[in-house]
Structures are given as structure tokens and as C-alpha cells.
N, C-alpha and C. Protein backbone atom coordinates (compact mmCIF):
# COMPACT_ATOMS: atom_id res chain seq x y z
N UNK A 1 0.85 -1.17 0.00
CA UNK A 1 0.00 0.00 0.00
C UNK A 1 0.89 1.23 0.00
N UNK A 2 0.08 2.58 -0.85
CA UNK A 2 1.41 3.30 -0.92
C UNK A 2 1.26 4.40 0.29
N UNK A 3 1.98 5.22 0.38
CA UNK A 3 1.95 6.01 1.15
C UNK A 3 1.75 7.64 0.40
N UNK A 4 0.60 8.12 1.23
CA UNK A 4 0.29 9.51 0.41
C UNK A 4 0.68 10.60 1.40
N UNK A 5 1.05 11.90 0.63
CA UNK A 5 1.25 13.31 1.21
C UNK A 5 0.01 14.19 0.88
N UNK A 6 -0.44 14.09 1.71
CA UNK A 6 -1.55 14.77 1.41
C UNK A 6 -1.54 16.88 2.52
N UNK A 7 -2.33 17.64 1.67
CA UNK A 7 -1.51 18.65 2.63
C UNK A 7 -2.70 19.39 2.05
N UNK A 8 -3.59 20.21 2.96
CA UNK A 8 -4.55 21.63 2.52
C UNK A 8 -3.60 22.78 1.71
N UNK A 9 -4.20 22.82 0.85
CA UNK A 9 -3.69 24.19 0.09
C UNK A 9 -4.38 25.53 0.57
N UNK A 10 -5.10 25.22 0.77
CA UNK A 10 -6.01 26.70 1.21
C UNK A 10 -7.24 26.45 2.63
N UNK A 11 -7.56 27.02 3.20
CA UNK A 11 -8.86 27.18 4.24
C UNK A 11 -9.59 27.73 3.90
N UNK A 12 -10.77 27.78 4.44
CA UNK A 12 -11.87 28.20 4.44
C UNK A 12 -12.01 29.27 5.19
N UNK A 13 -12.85 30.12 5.30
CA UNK A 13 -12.76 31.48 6.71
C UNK A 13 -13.36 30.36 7.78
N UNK A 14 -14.32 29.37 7.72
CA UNK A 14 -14.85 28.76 8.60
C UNK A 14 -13.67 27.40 9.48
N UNK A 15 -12.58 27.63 8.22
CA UNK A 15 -11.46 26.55 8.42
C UNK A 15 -10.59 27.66 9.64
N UNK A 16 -10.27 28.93 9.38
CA UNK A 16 -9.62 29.99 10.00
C UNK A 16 -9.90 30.31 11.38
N UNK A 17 -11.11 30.47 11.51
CA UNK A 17 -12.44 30.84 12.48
C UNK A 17 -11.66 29.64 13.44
N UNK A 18 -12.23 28.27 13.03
CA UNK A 18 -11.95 27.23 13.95
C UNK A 18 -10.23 26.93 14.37
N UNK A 19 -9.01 27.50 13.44
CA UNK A 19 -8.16 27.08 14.17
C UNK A 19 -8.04 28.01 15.04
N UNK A 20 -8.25 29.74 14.98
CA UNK A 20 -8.01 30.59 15.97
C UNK A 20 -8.62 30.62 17.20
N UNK A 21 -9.90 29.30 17.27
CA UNK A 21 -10.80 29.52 18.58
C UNK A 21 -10.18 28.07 19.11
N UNK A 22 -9.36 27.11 18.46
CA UNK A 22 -8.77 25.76 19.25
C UNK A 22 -7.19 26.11 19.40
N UNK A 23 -6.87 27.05 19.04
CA UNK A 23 -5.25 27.66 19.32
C UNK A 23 -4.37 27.19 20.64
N UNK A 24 -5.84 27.37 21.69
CA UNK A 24 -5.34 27.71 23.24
C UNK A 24 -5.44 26.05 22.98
N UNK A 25 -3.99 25.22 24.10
CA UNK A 25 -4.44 23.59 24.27
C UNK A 25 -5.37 23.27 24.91
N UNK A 26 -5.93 23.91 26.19
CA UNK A 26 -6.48 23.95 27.02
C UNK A 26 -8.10 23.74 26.29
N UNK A 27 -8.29 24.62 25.39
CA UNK A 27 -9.99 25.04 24.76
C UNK A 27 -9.48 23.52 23.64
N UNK A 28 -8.85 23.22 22.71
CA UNK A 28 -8.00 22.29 21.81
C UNK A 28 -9.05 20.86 22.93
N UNK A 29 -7.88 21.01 24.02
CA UNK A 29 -8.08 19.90 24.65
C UNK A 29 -9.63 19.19 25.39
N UNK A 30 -10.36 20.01 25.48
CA UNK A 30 -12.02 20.81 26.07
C UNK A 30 -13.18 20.34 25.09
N UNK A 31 -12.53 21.07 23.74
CA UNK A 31 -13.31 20.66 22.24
C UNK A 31 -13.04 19.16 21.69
N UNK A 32 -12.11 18.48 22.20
CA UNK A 32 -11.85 16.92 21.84
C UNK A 32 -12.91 16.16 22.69
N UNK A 33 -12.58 16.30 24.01
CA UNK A 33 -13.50 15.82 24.87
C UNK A 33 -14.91 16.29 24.57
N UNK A 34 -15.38 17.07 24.11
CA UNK A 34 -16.86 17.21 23.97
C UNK A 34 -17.06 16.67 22.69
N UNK A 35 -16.36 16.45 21.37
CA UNK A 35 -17.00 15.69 20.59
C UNK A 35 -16.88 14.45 20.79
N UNK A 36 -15.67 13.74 21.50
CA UNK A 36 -15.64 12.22 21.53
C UNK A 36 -17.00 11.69 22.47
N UNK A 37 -17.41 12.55 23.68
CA UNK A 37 -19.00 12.37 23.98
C UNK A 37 -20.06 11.37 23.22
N UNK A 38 -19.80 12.98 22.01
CA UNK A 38 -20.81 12.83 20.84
C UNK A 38 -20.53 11.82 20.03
N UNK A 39 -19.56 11.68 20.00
CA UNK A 39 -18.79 10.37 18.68
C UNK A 39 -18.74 11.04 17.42
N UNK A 40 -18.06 12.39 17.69
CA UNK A 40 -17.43 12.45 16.46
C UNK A 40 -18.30 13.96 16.30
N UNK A 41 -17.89 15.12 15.18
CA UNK A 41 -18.63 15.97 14.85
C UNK A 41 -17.87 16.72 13.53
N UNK A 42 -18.62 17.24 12.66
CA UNK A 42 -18.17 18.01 11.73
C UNK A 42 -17.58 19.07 12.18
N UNK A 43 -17.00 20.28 11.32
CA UNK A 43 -16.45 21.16 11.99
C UNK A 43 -17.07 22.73 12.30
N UNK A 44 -18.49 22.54 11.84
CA UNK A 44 -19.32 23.64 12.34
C UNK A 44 -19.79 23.21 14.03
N UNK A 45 -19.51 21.92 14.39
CA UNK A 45 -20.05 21.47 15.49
C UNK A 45 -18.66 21.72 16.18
N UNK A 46 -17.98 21.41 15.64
CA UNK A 46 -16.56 21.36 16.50
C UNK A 46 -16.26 23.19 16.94
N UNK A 47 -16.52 23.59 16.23
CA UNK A 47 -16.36 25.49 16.11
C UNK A 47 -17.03 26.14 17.48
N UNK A 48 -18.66 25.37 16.91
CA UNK A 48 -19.59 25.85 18.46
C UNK A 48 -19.40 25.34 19.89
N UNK A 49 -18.94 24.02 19.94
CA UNK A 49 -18.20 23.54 21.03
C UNK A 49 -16.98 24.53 21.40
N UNK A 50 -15.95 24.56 20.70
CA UNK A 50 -14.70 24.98 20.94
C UNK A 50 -15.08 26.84 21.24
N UNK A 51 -16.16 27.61 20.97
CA UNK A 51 -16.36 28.69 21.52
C UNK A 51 -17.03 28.83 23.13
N UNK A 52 -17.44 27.27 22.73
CA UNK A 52 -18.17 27.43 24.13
C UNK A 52 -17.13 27.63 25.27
N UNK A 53 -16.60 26.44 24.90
CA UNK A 53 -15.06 26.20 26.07
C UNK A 53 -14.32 27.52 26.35
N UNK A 54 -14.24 27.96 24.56
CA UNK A 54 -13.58 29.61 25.17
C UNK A 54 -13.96 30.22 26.16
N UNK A 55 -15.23 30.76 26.15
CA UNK A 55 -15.84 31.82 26.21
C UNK A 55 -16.19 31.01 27.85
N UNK A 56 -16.22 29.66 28.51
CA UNK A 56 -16.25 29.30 29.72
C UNK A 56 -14.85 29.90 29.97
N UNK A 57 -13.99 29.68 29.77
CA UNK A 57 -12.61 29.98 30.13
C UNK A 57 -12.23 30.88 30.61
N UNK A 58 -12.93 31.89 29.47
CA UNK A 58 -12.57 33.32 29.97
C UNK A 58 -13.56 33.87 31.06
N UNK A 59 -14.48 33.19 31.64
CA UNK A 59 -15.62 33.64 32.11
C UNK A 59 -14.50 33.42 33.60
N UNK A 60 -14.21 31.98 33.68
CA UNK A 60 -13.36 31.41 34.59
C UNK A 60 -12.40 32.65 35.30
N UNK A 61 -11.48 32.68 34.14
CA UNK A 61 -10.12 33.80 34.39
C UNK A 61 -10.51 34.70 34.81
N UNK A 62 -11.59 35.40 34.01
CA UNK A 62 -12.18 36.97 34.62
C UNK A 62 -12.48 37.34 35.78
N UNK A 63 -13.58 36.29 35.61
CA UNK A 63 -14.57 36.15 37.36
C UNK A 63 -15.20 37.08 36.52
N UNK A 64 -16.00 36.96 35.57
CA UNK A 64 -17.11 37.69 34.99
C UNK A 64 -17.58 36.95 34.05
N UNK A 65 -19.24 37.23 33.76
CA UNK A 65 -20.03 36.56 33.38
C UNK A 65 -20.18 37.30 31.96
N UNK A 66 -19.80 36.66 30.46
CA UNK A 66 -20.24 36.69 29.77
C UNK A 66 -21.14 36.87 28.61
N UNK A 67 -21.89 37.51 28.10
CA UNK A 67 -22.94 37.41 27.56
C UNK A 67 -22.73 36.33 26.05
């Protein structure tokens, strides 16, 4: 069997969006655990998860509540 290189040439803004909101390991690590839950998720699901985690995070750090 052969072996392939496979490599994105370009993103999506929705591809962009999602690496800048899984950046942190912590939110990365947060958004894994909530889809393996689910068993698995596309990456509009993975996006809304991984903001959630943010946006807990920062709620955390702040000591302020979010909207």
C-alpha cells in the first residue's frame, strides 16, 4: 500500500475561524472531549463547542459573566 502526502492548500474562513478559537491547548483539549462524547462531529459542530469552552474559560479567568 502506498503512502500519500496529502496537505490543505487553502482554508476556508470557517477553516480559519476554527483554528483561531482551538489555538489555546487547554480550549483544543475541552473541544476533543466534547466531541468524543458525541462520537465524532463536523467542523461547524466542533467550532460551536470549541467557543463554548472559550468563552467558559474566559468567564473562569475573569470572574465575569459573559454574555
Amino acid at each position: 500500500m502506498g503512502c500519500y502526502d496529502w496537505r490543505a492548500k487553502r482554508l476556508t474562513f470557517q477553516g480559519h475561524e476554527f483554528l483561531d478559537t482551538v489555538r489555546d491547548p487547554e480550549i483544543w483539549r475541552r473541544t476533543k472531549e466534547g466531541a468524543s462524547k458525541i462520537g465524532g462531529a463536523g467542523v461547524e459542530l466542533l467550532l460551536t463547542v470549541g467557543k463554548a469552552y472559550a468563552k467558559q474559560i474566559l468567564q473562569e479567568k475573569l470572574g465575569i459573566h459573559l454574555l
